[in-house]
Protein backbone atom coordinates (compact mmCIF):
# COMPACT_ATOMS: atom_id res chain seq x y z
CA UNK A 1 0.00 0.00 0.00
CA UNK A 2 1.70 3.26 -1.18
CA UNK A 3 2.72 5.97 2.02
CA UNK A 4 2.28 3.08 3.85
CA UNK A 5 3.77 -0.16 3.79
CA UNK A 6 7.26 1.53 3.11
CA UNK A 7 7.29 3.07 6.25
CA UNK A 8 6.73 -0.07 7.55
CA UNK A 9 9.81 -1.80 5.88
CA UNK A 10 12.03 -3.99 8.13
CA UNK A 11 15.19 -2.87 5.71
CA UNK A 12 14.62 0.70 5.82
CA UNK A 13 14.55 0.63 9.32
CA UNK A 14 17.59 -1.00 9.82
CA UNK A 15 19.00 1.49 7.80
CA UNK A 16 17.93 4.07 9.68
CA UNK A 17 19.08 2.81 12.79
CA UNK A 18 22.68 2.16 11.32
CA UNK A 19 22.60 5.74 10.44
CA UNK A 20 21.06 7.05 14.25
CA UNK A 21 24.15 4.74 15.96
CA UNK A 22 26.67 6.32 13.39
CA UNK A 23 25.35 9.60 14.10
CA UNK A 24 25.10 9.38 18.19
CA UNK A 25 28.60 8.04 18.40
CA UNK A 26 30.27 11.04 18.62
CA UNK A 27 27.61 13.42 20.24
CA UNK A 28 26.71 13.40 23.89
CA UNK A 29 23.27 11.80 25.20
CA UNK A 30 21.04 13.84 23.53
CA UNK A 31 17.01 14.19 24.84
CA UNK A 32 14.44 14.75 22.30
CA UNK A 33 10.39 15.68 23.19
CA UNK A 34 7.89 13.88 21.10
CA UNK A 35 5.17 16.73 21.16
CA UNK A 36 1.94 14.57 20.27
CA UNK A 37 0.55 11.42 22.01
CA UNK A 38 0.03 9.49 18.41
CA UNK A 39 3.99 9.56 17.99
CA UNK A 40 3.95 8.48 22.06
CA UNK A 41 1.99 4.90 21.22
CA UNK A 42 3.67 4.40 18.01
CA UNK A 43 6.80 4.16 19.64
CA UNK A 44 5.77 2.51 22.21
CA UNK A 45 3.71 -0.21 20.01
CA UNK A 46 6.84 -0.31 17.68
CA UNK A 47 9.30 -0.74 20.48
CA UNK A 48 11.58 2.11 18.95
CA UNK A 49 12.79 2.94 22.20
CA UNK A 50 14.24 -0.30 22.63
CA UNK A 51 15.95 -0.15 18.86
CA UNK A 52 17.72 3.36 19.73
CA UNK A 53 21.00 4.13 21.38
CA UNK A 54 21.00 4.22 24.45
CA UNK A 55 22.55 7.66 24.25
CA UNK A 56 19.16 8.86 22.98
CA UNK A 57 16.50 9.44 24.80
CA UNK A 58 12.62 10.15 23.90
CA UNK A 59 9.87 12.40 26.15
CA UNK A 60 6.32 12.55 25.61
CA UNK A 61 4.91 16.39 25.58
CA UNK A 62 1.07 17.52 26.11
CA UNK A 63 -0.10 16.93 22.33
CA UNK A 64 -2.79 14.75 23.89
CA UNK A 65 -6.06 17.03 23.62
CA UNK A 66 -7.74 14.87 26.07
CA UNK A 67 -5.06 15.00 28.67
CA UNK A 68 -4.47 18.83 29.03
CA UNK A 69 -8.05 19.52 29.88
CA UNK A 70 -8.42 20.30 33.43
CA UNK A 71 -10.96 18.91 35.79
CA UNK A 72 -12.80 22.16 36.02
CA UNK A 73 -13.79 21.69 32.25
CA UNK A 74 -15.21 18.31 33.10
CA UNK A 75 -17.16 19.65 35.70
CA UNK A 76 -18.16 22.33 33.14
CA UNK A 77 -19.27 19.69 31.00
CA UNK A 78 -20.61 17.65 33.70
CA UNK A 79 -23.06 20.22 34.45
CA UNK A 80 -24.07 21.14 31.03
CA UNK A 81 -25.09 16.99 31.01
CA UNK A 82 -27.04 17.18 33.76
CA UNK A 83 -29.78 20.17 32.89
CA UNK A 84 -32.92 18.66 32.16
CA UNK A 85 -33.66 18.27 28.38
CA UNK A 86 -29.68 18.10 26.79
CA UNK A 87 -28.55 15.79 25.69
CA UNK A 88 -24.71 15.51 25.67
CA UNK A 89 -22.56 14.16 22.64
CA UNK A 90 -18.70 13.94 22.92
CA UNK A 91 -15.97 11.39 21.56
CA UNK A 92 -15.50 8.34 22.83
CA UNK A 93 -12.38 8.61 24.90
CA UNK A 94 -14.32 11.83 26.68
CA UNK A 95 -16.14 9.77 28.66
CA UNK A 96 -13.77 8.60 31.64
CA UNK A 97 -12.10 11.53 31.84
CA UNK A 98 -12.39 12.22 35.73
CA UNK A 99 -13.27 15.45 37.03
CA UNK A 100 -13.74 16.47 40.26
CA UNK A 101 -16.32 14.49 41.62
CA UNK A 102 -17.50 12.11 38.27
CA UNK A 103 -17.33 11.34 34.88
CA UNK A 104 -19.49 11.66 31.36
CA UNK A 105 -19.26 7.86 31.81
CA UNK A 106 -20.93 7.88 35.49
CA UNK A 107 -23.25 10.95 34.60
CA UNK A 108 -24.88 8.26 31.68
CA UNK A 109 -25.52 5.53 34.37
CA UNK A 110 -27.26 7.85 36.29
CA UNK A 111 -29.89 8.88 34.17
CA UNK A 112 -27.67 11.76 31.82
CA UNK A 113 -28.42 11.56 28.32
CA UNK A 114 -24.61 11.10 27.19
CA UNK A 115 -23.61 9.90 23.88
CA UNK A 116 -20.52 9.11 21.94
CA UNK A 117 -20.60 10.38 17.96
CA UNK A 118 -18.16 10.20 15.88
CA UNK A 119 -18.03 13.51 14.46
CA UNK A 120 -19.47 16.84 15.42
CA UNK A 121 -22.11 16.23 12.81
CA UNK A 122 -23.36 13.57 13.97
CA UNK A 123 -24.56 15.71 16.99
CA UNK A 124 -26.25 18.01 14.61
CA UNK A 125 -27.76 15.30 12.78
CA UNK A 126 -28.63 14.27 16.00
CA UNK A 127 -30.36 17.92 16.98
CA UNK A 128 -32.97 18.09 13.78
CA UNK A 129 -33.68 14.30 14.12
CA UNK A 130 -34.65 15.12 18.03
CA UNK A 131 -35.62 18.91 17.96
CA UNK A 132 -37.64 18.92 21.65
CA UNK A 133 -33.99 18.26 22.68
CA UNK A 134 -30.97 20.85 23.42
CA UNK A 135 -27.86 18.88 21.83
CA UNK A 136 -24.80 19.88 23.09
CA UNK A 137 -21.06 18.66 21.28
CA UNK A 138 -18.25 18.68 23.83
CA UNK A 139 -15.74 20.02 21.58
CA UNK A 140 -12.03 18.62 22.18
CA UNK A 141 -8.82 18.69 20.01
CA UNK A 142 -6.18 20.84 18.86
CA UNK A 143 -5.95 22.57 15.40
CA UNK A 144 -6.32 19.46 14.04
CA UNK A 145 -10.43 18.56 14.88
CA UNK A 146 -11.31 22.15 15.37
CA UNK A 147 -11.85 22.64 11.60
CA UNK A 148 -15.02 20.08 11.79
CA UNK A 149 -16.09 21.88 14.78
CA UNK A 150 -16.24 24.74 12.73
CA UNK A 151 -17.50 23.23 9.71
CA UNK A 152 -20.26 21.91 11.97
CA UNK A 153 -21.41 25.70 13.29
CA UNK A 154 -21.31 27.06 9.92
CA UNK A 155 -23.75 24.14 9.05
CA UNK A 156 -25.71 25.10 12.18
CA UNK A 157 -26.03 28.52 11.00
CA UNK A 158 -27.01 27.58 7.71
CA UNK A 159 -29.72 25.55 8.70
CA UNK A 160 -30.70 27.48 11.59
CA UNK A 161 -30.34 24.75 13.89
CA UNK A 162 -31.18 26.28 17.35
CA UNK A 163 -31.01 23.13 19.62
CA UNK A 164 -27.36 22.46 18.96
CA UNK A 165 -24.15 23.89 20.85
CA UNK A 166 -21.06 23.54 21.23
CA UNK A 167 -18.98 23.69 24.70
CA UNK A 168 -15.86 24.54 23.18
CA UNK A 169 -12.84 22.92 24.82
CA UNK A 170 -10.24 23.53 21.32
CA UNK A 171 -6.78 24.28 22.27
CA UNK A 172 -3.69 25.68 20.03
CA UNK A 173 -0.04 23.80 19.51
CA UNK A 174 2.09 26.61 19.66
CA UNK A 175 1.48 28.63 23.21
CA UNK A 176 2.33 25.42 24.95
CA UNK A 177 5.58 24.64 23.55
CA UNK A 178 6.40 28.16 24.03
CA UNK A 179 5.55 27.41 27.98
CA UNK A 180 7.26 24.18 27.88
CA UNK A 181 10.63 26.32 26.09
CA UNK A 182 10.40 28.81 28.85
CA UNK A 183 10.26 26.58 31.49
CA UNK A 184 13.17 26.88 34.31
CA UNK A 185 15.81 23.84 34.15
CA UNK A 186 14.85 23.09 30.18
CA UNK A 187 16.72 19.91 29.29
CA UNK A 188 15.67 19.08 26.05
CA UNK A 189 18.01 18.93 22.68
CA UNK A 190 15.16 18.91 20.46
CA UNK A 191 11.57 18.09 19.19
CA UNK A 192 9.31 15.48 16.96
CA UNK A 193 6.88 17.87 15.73
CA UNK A 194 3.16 17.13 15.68
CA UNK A 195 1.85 15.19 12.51
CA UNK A 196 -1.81 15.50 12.56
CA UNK A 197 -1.92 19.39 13.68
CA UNK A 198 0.94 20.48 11.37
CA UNK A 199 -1.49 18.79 8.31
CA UNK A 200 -3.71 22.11 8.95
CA UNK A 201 -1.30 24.60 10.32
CA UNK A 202 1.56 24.03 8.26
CA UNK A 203 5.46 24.15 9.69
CA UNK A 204 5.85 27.85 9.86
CA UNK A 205 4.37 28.32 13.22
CA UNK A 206 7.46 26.41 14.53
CA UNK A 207 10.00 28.63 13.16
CA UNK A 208 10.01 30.29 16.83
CA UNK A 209 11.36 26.91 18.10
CA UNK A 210 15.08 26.95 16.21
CA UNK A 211 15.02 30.80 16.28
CA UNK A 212 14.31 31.90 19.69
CA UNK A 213 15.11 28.53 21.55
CA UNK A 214 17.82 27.13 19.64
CA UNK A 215 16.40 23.68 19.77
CA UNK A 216 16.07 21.76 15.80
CA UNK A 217 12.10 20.51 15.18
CA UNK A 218 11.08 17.95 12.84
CA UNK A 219 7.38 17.46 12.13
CA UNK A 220 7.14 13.40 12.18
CA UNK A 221 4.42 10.90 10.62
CA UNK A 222 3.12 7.93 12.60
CA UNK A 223 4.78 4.76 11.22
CA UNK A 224 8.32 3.59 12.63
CA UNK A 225 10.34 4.50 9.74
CA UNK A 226 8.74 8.14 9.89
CA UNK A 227 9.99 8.29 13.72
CA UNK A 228 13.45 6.69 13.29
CA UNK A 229 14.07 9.05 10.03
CA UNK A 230 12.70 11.89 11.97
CA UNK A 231 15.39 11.16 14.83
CA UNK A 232 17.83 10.96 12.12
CA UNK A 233 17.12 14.43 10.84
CA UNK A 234 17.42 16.03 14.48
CA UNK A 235 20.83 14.12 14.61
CA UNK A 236 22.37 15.28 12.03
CA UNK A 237 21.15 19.02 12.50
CA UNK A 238 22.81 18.88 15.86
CA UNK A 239 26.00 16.95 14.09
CA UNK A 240 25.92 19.50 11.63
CA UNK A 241 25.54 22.27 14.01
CA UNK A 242 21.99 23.44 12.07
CA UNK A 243 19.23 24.51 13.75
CA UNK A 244 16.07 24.53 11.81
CA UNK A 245 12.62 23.54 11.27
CA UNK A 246 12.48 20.38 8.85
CA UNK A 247 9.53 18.51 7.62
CA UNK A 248 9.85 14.53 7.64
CA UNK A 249 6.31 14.51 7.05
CA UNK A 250 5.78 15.56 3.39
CA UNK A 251 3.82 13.27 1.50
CA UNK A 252 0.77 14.65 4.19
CA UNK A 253 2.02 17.78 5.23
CA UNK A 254 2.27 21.11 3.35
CA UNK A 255 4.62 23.60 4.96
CA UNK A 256 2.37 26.62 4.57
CA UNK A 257 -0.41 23.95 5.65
CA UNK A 258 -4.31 24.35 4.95
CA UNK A 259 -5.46 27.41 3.82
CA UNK A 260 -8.94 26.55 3.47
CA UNK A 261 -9.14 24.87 6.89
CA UNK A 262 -7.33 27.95 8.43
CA UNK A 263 -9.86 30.60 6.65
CA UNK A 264 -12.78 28.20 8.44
CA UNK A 265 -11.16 28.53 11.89
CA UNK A 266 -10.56 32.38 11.63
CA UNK A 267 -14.47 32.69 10.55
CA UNK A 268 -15.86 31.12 13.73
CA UNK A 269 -13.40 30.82 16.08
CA UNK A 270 -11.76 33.90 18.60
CA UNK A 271 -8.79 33.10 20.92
CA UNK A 272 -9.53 33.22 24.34
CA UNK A 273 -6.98 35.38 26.39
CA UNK A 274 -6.38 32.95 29.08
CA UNK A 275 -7.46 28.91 28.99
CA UNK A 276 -6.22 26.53 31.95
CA UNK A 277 -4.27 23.68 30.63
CA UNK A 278 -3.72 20.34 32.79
CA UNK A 279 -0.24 20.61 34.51
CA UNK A 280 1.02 23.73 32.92
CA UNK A 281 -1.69 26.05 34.48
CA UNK A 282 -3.24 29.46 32.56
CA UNK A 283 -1.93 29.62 29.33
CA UNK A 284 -2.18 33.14 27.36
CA UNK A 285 -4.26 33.04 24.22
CA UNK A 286 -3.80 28.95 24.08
CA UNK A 287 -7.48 28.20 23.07
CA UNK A 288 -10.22 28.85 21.03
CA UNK A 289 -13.52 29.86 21.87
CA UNK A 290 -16.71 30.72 19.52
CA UNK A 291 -16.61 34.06 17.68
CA UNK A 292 -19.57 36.57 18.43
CA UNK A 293 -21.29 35.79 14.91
CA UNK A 294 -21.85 32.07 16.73
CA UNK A 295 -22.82 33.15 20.29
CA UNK A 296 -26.47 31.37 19.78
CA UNK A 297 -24.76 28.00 19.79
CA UNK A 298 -22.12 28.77 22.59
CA UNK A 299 -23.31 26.31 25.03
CA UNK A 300 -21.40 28.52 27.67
CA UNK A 301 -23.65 30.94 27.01
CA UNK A 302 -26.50 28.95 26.76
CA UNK A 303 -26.06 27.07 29.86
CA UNK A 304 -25.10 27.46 33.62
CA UNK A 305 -21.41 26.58 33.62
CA UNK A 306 -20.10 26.54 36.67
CA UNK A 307 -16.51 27.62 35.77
CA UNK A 308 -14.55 26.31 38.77
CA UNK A 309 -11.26 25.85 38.86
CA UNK A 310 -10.44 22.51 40.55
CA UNK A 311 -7.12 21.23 41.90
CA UNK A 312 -6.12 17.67 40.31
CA UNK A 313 -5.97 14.96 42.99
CA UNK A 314 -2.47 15.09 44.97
CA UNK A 315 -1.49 11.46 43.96
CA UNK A 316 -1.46 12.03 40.75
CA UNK A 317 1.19 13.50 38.76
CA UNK A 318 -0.29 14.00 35.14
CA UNK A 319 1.35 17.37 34.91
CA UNK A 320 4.65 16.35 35.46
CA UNK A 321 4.15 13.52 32.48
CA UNK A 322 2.73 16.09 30.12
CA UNK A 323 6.01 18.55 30.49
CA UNK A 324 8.33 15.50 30.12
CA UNK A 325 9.44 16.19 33.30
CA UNK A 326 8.42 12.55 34.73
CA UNK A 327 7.99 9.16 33.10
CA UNK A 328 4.74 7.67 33.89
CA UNK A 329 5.93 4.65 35.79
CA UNK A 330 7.83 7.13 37.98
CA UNK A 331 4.08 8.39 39.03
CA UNK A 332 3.62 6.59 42.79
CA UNK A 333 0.37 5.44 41.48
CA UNK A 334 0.77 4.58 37.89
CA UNK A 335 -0.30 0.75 37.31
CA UNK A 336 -1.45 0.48 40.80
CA UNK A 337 -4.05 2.94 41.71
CA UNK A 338 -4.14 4.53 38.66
CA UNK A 339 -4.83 2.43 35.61
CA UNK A 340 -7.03 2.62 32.49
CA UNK A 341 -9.84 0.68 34.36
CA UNK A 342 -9.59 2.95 37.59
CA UNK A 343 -7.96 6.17 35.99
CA UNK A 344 -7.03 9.54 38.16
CA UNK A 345 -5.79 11.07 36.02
CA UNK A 346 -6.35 11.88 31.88
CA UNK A 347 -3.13 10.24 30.91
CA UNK A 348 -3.74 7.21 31.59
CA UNK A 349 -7.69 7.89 29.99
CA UNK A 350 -6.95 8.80 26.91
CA UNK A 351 -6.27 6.96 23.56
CA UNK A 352 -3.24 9.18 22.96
CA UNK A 353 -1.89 9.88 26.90
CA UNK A 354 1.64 8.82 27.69
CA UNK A 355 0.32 6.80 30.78
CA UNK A 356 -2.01 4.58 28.71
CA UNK A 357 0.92 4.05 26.43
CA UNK A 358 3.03 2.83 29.01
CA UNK A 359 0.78 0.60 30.58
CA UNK A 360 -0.75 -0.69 27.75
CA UNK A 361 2.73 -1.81 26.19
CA UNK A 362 4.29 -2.62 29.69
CA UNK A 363 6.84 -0.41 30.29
CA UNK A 364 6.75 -0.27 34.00
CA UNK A 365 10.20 0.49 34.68
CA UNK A 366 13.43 2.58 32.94
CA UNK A 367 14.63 -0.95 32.69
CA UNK A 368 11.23 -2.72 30.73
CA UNK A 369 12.94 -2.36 26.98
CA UNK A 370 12.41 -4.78 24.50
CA UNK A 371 14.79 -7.28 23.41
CA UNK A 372 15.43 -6.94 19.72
CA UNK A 373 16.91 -10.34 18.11
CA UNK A 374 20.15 -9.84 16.03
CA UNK A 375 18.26 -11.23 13.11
C-alpha cells in the first residue's frame, strides 16, 4: 500500500538505525520531546525505544487534547449533562475523563443523556432528528479537529439549527511549547513535531522553536520509519551544528499547511486570552472559543457553567508527564491505583496519553525495553 507499507519496511529501518548509531557516536546523550501522544503509542507499540542508542533518549509532551483539559472543564461539561432536556454528545475517549467528583461515563448511568458520535455532525444530525432536545457537542482537540467543529457551526447557521451547541474545549499547539521552552531547568536537545496538527497549520508556526530557543524541530508521521528518520534528521542538524525547522512529514504535510481549513477557523473561532491547561496552568491566548457571529450555539452561554477551577488529585502527577518532566511509571500510582480501568488522572484515559501508552505496552520500569533479536 503506497505511504504506507514503506514506512513499515524492516530494511529501511535497519537502515535508519545504522545511520542514528553512526550519528550518536560522537555526540553526547542527547534528549528529544515527542510533542503529540500518536507519535507516544507508536513508539511505544513499535518498540523504537528499545531499537535506539541508548545515548538517545525520547519524552512525551502535552499533544494529547484529552489530557491537558483540566478537571474544572469536566465539571463544566458535567453540568451542562445534567440540565434537564440536553442531551450531551462527545468522543468516545471523553467519557472517563475524571473530574472532580464524576465522569461523562458515570453521569450516563445515572440517568444523563450522554452519547458518543463520531463527528461533530453527527450531533447536529442528532439535533434536527430530536428537535424537543438541546444537543450539546463537547468540543475537544487541537488545530487538528477544530476545523469540523467549525464546519459543523457554519452548518448550524445555515440551517438554523437552534437546539445544537457547542462547549468549546479547542486548544492551540504553539502557546504550549512556548511554555514548555520557557520553562526553568529546560533539558531538552530537540523536538518530533506534531503530525496530525501540522497537516492544517503548516510548519511555519514552529520557526520560533530553532530561532528563539535554539532547539532543531522535525514534524514526524506515525509509522516507525517516519519516527526513526525523523530522529535521524534532528541528529544530524545537531551533528551538523543546524538549527532549523524540517519537515519529515511531506507526502501529508504542506509547509504553509491548509489554507482553506485555516480561513474556516478564523471565521468562527476567537482566541480566548487565558485557557487553563492540565499541569502547565493558565496559558495566554492557548485556546479557542466561539466568535460573536456564533454566540447562539455557545453552550457557555447557553447554559449554567459553573466555571470552577479545581485542583487535580495530589497522587497524581499528570502534569509532570505532560512537560516531560516525569515518566509515567515514575508516578507513585501509575499501574497500581491509577490504571485505564480505575484512571485519576487523563493520561492514563486517553487513547493518545503517555500513561495509557506505558501501561498498555508494559513499560513499568526505565529498565522494561524490549529485546530486539540480532536477526
Amino acid at each position: 500500500m503506497k505511504y504506507v507499507d514503506e514506512f513499515r519496511d524492516p530494511a529501511a529501518a535497519k537502515l535508519l538505525l545504522a545511520e542514528i548509531a553512526d550519528l550518536a557516536t560522537d555526540q553526547p546523550n542527547r534528549k528529544f520531546m515527542e510533542v503529540c501522544g500518536g507519535h507516544t503509542h507508536a513508539i511505544y507499540r513499535h518498540g523504537i525505544e528499545s531499537l535506539l542508542p541508548e545515548s538517545i533518549e525520547l519524552v512525551h509532551g502535552p499533544g494529547c487534547p484529552v489530557c491537558v483539559i483540566p478537571m474544572g472543564r469536566v465539571d463544566d461539561a458535567l453540568a451542562v449533562a445534567g440540565t434537564d432536556g440536553v442531551t450531551m454528545c462527545c468522543f468516545g475517549d471523553m467519557l472517563r475523563v475524571p473530574g472532580g467528583t464524576s465522569t461523562l461515563l458515570e453521569a450516563k448511568a445515572r440517568g444523563a443523556d450522554v452519547r458518543v458520535v463520531y463527528s461533530p455532525l453527527d450531533a447536529l444530525a442528532l439535533a434536527e432528528r430530536e428537535p424537543d432536545r438541546q444537543v450539546v457537542f463537547l468540543a475537544v482537540g487541537f488545530e487538528t479537529t477544530a476545523p469540523s467543529t467549525a464546519v459543523t457551526l457554519l452548518q448550524a447557521r445555515e440551517r438554523q439549527v437552534g437546539n445544537f451547541s457547542v462547549f468549546c474545549n479547542h486548544v492551540t499547539i504553539v502557546p504550549p511549547l512556548k511554555a514548555i521552552l520557557d520553562s526553568p531547568g529546560l533539558d531538552l536537545d530537540g523536538f518530533l513535531g506534531p503530525g496530525h496538527v501540522s497537516t492544517v497549520i503548516g510548519t511555519g508556526p514552529y520557526r520560533f522553536v530553532a530561532e528563539q530557543y535554539h532547539r532543531p524541530l522535525v514534524t514526524a508521521g506515525f509509522e516507525p520509519v517516519d519516527i526513526l528518520q525523523a530522529v535521524a534528521m534532528l541528529l544530524r542538524q545537531l551533528d551538523e551544528g543546524r538549527c532549523e525547522v524540517e519537515n519529515q512529514y511531506k507526502r501529508v504535510v504542506p509547509d504553509d499547511g491548509n489554507e482553506r481549513a485555516l480561513a474556516i477557523l478564523r471565521e468562527v473561532f476567537v482566541v480566548r486570552p487565558h485557557f487553563e491547561w492540565r499541569g502547565l496552568g493558565f496559558i495566554a491566548q492557548s485556546a479557542l472559543a466561539l466568535g460573536p457571529e456564533f454566540a447562539q450555539w455557545d453552550a457557555e452561554l447557553r447554559f449554567d457553567v459553573p466555571g470552577v477551577r479545581v485542583a487535580d488529585p495530589k497522587a497524581c502527577q499528570c502534569g509532570e508527564v505532560l512537560k516531560g518532566a516525569l515518566r509515567p511509571w515514575e508516578c507513585k500510582v501509575f499501574g497500581t491505583a491509577c490504571t485505564p480501568e480505575t484512571p485519576i488522572g487523563t493520561c492514563m484515559v486517553s487513547s493518545e496519553g503517555a500513561c495509557a501508552a506505558y501501561y498498555n505496552y508494559g513499560r513499568y520500569s526505565p529498565r522494561a525495553r524490549i529485546p530486539v533479536r540480532a536477526d
